[in-house]
PDB file of N, CA and C in Angstrom:
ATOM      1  N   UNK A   1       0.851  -1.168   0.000  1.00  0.00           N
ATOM      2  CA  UNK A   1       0.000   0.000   0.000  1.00  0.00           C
ATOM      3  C   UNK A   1       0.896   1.229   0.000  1.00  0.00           C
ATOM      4  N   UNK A   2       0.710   2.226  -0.962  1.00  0.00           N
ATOM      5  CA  UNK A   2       1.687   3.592  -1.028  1.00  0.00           C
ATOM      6  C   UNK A   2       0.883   4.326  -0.272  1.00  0.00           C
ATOM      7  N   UNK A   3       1.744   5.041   0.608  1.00  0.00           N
ATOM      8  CA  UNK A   3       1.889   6.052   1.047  1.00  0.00           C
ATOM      9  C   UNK A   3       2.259   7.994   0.583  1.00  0.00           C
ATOM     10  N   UNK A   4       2.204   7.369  -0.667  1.00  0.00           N
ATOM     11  CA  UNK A   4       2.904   8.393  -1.813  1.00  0.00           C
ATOM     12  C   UNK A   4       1.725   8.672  -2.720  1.00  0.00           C
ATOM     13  N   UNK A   5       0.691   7.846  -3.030  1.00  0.00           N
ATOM     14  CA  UNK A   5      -0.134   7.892  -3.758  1.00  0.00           C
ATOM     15  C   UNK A   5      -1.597   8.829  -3.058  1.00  0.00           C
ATOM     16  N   UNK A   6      -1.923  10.194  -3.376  1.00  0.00           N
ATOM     17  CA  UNK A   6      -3.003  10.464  -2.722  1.00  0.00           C
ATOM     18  C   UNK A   6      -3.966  10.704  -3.999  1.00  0.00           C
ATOM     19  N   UNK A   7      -5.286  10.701  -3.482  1.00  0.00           N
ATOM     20  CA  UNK A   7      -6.565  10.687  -4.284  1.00  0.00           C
ATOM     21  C   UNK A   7      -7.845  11.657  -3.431  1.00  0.00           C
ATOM     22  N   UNK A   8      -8.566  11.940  -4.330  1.00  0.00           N
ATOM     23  CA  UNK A   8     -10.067  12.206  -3.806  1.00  0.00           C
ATOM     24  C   UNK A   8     -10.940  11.033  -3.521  1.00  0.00           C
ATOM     25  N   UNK A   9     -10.901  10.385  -2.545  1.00  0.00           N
ATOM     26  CA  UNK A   9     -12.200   9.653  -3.216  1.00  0.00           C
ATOM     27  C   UNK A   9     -13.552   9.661  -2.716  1.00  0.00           C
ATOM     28  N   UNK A  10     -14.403   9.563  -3.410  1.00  0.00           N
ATOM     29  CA  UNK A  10     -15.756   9.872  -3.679  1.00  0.00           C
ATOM     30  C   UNK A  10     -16.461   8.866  -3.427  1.00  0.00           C
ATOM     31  N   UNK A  11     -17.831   8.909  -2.751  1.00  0.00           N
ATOM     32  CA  UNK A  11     -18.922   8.380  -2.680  1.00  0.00           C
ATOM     33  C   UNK A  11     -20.142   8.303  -4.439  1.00  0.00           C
ATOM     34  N   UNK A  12     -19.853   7.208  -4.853  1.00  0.00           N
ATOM     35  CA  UNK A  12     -20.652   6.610  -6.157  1.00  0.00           C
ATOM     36  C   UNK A  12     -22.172   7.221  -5.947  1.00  0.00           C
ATOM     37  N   UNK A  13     -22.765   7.112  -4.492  1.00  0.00           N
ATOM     38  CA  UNK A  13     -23.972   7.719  -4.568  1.00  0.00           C
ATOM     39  C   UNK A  13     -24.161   9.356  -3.975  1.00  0.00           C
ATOM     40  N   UNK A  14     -23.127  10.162  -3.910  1.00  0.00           N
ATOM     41  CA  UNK A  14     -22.729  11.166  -3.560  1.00  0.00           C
ATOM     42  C   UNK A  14     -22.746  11.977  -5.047  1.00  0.00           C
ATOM     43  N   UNK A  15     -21.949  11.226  -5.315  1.00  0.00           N
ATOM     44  CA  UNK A  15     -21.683  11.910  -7.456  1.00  0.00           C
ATOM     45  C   UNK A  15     -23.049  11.831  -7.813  1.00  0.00           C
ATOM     46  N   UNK A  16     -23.609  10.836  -7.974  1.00  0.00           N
ATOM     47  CA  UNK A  16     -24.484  10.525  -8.884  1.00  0.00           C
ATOM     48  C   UNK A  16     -25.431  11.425  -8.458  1.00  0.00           C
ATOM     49  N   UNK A  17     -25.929  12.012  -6.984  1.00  0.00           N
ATOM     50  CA  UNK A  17     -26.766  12.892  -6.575  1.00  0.00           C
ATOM     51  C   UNK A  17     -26.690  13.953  -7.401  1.00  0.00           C
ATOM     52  N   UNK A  18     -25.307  14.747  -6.849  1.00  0.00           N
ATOM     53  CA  UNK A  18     -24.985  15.523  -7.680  1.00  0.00           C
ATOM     54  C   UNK A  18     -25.439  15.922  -9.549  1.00  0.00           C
ATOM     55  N   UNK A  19     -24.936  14.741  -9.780  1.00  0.00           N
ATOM     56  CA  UNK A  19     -25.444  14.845 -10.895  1.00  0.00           C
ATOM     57  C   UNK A  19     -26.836  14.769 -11.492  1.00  0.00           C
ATOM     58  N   UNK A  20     -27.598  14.310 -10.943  1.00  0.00           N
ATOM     59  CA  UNK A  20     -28.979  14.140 -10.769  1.00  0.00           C
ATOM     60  C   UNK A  20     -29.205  16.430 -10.947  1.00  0.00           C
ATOM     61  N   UNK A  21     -28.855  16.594  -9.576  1.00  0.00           N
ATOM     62  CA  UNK A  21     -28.831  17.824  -9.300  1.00  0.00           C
ATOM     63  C   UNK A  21     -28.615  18.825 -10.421  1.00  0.00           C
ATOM     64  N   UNK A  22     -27.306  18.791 -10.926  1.00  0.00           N
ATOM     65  CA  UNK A  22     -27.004  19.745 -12.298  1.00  0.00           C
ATOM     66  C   UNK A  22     -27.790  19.163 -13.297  1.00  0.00           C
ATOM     67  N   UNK A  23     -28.205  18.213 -13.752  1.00  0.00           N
ATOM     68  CA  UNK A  23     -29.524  18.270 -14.835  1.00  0.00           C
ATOM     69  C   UNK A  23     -30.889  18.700 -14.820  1.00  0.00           C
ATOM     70  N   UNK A  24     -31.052  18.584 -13.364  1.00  0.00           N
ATOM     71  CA  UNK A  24     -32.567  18.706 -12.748  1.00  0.00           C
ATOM     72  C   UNK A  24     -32.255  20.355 -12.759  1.00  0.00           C
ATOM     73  N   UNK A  25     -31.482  20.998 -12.471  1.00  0.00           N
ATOM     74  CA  UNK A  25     -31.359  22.610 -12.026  1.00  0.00           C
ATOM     75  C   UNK A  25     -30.755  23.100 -13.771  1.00  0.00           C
ATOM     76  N   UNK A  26     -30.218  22.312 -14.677  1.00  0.00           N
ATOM     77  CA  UNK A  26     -30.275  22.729 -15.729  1.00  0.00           C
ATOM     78  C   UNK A  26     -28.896  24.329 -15.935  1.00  0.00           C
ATOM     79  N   UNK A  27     -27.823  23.531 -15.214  1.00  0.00           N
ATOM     80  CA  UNK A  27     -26.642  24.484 -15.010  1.00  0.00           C
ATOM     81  C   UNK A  27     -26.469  24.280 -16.294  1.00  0.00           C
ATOM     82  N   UNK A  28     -25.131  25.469 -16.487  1.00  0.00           N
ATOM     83  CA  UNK A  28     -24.646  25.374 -17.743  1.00  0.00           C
ATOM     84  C   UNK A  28     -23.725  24.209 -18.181  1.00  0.00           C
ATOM     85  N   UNK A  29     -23.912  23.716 -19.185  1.00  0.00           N
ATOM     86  CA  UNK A  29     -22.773  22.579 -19.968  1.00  0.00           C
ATOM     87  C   UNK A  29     -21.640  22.956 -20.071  1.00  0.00           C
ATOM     88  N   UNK A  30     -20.883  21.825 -19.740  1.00  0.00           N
ATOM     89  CA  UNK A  30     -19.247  21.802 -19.481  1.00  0.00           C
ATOM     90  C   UNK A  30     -18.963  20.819 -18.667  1.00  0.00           C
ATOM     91  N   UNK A  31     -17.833  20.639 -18.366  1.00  0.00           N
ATOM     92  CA  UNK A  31     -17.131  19.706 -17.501  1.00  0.00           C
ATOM     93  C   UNK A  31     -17.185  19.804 -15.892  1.00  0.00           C
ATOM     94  N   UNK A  32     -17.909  18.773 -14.990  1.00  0.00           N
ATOM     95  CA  UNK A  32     -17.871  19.094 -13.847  1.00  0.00           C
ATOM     96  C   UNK A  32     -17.006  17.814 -12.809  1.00  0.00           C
ATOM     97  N   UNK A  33     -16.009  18.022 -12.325  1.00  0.00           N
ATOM     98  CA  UNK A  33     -15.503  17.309 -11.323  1.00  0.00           C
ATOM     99  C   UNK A  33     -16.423  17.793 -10.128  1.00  0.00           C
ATOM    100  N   UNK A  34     -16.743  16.457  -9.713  1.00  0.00           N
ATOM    101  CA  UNK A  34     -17.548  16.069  -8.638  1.00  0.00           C
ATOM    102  C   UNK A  34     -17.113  15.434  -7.841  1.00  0.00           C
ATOM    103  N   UNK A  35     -16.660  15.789  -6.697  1.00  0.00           N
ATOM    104  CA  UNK A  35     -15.688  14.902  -5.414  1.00  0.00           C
ATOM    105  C   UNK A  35     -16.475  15.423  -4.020  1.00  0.00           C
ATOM    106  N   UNK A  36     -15.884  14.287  -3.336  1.00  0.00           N
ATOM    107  CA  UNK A  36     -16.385  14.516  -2.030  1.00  0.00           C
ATOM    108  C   UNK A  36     -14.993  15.343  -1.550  1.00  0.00           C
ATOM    109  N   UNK A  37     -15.632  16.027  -0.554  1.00  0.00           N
ATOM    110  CA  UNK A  37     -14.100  17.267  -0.042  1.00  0.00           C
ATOM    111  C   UNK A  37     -12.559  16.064   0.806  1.00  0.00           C
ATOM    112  N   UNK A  38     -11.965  16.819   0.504  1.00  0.00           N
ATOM    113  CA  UNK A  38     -10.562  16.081   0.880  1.00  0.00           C
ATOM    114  C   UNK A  38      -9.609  15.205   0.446  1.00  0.00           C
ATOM    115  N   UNK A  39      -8.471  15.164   0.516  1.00  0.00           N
ATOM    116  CA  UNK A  39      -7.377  13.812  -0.316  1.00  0.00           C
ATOM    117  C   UNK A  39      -7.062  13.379   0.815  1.00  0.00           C
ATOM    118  N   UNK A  40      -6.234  12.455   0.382  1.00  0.00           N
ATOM    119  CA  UNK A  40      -6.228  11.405   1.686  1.00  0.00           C
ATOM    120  C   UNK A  40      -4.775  10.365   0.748  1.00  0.00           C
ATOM    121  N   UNK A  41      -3.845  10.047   1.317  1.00  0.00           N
ATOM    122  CA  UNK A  41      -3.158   9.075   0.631  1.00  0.00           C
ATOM    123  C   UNK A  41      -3.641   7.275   1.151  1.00  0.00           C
ATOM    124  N   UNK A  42      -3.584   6.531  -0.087  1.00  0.00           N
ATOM    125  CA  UNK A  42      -4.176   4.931  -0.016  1.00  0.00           C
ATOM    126  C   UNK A  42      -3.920   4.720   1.101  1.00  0.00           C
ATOM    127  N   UNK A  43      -2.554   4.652   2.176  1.00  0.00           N
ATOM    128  CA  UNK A  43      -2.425   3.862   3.036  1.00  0.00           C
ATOM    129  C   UNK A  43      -3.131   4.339   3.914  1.00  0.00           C
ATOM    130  N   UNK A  44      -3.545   5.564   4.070  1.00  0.00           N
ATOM    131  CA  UNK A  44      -4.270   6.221   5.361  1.00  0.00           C
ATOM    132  C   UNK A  44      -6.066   5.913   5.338  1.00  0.00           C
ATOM    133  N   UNK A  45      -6.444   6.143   3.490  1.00  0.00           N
ATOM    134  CA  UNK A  45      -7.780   5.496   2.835  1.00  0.00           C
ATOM    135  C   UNK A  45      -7.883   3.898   3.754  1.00  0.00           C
ATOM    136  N   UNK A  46      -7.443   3.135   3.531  1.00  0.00           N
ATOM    137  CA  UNK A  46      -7.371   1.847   3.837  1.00  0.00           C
ATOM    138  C   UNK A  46      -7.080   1.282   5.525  1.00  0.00           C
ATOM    139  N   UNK A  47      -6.338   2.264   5.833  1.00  0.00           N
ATOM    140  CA  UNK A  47      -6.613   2.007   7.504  1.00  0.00           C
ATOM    141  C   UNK A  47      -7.899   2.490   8.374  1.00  0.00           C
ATOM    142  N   UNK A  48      -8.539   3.747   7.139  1.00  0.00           N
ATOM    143  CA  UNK A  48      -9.765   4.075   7.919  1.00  0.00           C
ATOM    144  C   UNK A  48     -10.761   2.861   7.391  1.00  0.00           C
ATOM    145  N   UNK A  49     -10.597   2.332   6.630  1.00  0.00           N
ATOM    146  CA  UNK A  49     -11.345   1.262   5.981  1.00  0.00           C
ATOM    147  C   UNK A  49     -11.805  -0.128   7.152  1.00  0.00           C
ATOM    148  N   UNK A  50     -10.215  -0.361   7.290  1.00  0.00           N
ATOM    149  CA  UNK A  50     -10.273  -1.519   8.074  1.00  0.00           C
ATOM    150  C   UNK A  50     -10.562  -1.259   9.480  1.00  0.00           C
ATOM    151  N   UNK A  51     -10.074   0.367  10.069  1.00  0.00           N
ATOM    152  CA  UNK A  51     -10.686   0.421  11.747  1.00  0.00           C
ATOM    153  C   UNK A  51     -11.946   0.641  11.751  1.00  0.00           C
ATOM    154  N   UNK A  52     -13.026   0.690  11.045  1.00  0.00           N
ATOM    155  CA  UNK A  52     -14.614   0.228  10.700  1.00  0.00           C
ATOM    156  C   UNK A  52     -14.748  -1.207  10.633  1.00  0.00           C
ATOM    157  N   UNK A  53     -14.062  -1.861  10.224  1.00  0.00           N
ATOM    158  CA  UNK A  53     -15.227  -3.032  10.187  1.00  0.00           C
ATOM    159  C   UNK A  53     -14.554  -4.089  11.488  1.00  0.00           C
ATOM    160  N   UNK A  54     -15.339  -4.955  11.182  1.00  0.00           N
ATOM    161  CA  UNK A  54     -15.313  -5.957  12.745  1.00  0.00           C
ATOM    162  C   UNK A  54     -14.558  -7.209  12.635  1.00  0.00           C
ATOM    163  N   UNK A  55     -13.515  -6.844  11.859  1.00  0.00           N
ATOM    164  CA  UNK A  55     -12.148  -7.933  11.975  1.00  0.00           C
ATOM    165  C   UNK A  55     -11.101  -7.119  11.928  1.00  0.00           C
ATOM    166  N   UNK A  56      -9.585  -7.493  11.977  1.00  0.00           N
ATOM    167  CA  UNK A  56      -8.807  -6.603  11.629  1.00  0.00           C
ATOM    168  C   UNK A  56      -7.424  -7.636  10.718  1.00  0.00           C
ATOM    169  N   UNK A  57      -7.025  -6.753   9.929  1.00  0.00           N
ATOM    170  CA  UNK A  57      -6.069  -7.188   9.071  1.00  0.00           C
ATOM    171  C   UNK A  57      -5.045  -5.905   8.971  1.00  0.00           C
ATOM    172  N   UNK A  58      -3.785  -6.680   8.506  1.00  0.00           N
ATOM    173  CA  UNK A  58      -2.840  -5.526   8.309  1.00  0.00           C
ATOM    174  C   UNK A  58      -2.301  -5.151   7.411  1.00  0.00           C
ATOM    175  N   UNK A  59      -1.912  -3.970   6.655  1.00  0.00           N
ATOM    176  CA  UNK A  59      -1.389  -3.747   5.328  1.00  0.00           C
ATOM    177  C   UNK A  59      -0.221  -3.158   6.166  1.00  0.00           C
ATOM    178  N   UNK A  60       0.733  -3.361   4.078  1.00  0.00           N
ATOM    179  CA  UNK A  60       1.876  -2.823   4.882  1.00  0.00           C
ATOM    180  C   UNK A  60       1.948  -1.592   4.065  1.00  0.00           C
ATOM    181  N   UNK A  61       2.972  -0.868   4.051  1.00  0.00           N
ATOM    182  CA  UNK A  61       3.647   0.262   3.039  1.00  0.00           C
ATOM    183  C   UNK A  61       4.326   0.058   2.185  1.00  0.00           C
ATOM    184  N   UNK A  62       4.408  -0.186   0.552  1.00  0.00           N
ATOM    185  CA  UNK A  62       5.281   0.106  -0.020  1.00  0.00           C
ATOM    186  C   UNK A  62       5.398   1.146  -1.260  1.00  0.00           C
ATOM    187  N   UNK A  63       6.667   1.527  -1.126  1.00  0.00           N
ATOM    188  CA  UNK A  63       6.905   2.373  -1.939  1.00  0.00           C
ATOM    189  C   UNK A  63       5.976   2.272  -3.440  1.00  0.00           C
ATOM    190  N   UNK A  64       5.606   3.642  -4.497  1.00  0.00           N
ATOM    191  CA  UNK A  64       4.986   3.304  -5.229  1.00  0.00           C
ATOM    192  C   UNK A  64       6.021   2.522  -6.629  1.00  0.00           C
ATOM    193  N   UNK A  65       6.628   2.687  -6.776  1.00  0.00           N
ATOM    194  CA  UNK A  65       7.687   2.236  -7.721  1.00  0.00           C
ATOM    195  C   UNK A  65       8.292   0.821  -7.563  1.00  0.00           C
ATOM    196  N   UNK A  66       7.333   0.119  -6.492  1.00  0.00           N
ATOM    197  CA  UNK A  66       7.662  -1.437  -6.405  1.00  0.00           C
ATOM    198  C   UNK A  66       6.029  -1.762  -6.952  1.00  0.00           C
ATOM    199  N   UNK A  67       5.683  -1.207  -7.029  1.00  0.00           N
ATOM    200  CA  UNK A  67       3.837  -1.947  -7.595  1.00  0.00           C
ATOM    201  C   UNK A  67       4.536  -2.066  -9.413  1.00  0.00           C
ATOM    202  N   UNK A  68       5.454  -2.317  -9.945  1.00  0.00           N
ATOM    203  CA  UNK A  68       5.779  -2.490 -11.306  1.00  0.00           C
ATOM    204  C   UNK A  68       4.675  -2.720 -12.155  1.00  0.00           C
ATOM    205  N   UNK A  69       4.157  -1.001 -12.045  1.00  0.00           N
ATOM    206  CA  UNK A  69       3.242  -0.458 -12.881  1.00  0.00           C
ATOM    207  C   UNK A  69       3.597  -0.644 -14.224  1.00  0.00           C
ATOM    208  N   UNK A  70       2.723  -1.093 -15.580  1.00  0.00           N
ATOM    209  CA  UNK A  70       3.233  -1.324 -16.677  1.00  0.00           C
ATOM    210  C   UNK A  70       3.910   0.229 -17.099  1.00  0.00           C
ATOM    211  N   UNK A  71       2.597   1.026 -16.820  1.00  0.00           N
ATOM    212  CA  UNK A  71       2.706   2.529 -17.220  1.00  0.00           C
ATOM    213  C   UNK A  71       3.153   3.639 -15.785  1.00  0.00           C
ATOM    214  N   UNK A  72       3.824   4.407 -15.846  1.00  0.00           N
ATOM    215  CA  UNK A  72       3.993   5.144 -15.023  1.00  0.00           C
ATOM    216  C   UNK A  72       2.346   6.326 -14.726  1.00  0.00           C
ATOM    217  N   UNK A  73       2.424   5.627 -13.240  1.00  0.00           N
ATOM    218  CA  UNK A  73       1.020   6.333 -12.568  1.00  0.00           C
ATOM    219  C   UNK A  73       1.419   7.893 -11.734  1.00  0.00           C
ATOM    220  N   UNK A  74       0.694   8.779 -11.862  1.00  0.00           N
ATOM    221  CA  UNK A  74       1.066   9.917 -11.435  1.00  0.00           C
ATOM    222  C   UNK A  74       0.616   9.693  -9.645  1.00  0.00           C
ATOM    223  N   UNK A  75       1.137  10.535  -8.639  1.00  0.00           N
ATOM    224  CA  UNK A  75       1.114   9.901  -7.428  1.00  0.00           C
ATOM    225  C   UNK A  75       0.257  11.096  -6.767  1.00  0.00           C
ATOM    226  N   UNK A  76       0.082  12.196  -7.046  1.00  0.00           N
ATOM    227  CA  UNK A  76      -0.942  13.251  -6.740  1.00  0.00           C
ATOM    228  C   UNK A  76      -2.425  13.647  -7.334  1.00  0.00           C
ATOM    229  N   UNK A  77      -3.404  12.666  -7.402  1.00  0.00           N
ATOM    230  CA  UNK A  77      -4.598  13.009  -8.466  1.00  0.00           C
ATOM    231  C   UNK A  77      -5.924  13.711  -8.196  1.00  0.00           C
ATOM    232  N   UNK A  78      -5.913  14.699  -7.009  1.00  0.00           N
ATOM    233  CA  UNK A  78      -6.865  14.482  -6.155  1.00  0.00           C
ATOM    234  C   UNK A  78      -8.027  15.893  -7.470  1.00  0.00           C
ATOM    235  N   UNK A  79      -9.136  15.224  -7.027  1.00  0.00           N
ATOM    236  CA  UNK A  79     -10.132  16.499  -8.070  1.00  0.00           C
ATOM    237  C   UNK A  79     -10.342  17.441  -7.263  1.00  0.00           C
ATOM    238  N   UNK A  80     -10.732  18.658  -7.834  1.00  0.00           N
ATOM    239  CA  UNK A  80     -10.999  20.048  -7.049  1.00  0.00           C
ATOM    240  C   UNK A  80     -12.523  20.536  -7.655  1.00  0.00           C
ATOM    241  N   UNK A  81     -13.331  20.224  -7.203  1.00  0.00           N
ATOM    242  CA  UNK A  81     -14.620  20.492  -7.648  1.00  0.00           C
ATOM    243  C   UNK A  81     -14.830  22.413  -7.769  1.00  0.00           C
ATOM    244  N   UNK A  82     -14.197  22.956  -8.565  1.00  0.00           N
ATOM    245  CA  UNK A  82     -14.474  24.088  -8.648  1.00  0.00           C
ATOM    246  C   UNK A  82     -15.975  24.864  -8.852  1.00  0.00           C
ATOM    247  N   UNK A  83     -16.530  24.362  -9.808  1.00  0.00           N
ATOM    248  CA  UNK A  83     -17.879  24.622 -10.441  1.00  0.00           C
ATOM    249  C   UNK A  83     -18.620  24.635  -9.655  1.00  0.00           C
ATOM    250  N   UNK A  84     -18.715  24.069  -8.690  1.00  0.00           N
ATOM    251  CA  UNK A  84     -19.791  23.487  -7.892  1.00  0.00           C
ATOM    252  C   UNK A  84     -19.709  23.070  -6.217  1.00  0.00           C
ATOM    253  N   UNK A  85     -18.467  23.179  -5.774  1.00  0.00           N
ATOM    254  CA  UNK A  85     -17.673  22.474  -4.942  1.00  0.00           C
ATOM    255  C   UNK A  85     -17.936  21.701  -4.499  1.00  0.00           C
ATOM    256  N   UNK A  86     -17.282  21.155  -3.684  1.00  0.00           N
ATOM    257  CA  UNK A  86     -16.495  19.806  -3.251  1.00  0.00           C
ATOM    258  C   UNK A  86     -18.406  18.955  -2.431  1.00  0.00           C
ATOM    259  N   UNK A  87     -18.363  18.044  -2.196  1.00  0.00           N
ATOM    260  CA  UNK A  87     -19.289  16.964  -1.922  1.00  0.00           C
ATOM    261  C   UNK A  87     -19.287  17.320  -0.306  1.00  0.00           C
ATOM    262  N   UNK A  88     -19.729  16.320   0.667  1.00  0.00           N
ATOM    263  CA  UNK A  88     -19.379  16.386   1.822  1.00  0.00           C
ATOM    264  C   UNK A  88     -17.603  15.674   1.858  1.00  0.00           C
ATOM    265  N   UNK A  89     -17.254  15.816   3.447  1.00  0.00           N
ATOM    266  CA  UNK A  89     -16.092  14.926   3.458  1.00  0.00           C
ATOM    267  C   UNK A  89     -15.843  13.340   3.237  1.00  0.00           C
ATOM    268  N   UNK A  90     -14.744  13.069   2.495  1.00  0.00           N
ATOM    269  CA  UNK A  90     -15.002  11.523   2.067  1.00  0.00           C
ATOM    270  C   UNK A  90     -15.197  10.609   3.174  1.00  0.00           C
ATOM    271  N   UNK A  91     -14.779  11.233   4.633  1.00  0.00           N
ATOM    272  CA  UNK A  91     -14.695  10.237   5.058  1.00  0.00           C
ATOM    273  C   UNK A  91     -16.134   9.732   6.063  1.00  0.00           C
ATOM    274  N   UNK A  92     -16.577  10.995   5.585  1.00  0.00           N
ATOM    275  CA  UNK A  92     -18.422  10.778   5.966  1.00  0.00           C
ATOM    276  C   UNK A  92     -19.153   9.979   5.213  1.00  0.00           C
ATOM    277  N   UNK A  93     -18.555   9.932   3.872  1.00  0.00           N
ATOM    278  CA  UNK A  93     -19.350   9.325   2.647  1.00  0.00           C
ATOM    279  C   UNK A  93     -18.816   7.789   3.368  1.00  0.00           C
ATOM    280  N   UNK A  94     -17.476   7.897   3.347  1.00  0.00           N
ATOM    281  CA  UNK A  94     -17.014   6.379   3.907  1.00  0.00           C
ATOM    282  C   UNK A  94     -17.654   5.684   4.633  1.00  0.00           C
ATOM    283  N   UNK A  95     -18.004   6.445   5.652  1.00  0.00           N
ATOM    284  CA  UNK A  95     -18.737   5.648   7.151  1.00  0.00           C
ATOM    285  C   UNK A  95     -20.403   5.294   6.392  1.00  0.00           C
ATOM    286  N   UNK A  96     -21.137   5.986   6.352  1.00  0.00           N
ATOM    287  CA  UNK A  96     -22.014   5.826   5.104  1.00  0.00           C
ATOM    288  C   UNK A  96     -21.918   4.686   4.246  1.00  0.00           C
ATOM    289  N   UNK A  97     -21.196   4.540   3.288  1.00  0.00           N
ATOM    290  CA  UNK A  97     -21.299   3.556   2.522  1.00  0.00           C
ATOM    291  C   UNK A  97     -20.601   2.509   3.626  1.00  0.00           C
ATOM    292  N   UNK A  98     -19.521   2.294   4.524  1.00  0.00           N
ATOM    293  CA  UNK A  98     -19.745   1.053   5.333  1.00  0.00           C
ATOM    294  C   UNK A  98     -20.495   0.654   5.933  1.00  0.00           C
ATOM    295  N   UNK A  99     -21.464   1.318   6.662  1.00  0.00           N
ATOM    296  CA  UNK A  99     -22.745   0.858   7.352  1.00  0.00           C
ATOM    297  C   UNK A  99     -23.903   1.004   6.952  1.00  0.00           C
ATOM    298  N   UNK A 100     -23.971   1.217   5.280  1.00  0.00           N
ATOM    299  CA  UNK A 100     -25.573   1.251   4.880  1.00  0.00           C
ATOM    300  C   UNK A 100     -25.279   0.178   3.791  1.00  0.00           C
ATOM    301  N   UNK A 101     -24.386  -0.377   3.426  1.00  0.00           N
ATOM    302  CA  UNK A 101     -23.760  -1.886   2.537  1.00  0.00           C
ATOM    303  C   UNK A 101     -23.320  -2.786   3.054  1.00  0.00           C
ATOM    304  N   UNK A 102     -22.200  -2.320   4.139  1.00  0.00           N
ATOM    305  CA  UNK A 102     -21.196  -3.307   4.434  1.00  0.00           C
ATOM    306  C   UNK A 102     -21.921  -3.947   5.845  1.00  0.00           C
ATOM    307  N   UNK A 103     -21.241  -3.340   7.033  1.00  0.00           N
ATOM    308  CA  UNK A 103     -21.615  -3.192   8.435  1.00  0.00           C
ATOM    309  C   UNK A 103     -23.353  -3.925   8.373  1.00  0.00           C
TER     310      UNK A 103
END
């Protein structure tokens, strides 16, 4: 798991609201990044993952340049919802989608 690698990540039924939203309100056309607020790097994503649910397992850290990516992956990708801003925080969406699927 990298520690180097950070992301936005988003709630699937968070976006899709959203988007529901800008068609129904009939904003202007163009490109909209839709994220829930905050980055977070994988290894930190994944430990909040696992201190939710009701077993525990351990990941480790490794560097991103041992995952012998075919293609070189960029290690900063996080979206900035300008247009519209940012979603709630991911890690609300997180708890959310673990205990209304998972939990």
């Amino acid at each position: 798991m990298s520690e180097e690698k950070v992301d936005s990540p988003s709630y699937s039924m968070d976006v899709a609201a959203m988007a529901l939203h800008i068609i129904r309100e009939r904003l202007p056309f163009g490109v909209y990044h839709i994220a829930n607020q905050g980055d977070v790097n994988y290894f930190t994503f994944f430990n909040e993952v696992l201190s939710n649910l009701p077993f525990s397992n351990l990941i480790s850290v490794k560097p991103e340049k041992e995952f012998n990516s075919p293609e070189p992956n960029p290690i900063f990708t996080p979206l900035d919802s300008v247009k519209i801003g940012h979603l709630r925080p991911w890690y609300e969406a997180l708890g959310d989608f673990l205990y209304g699927y998972i939990l």
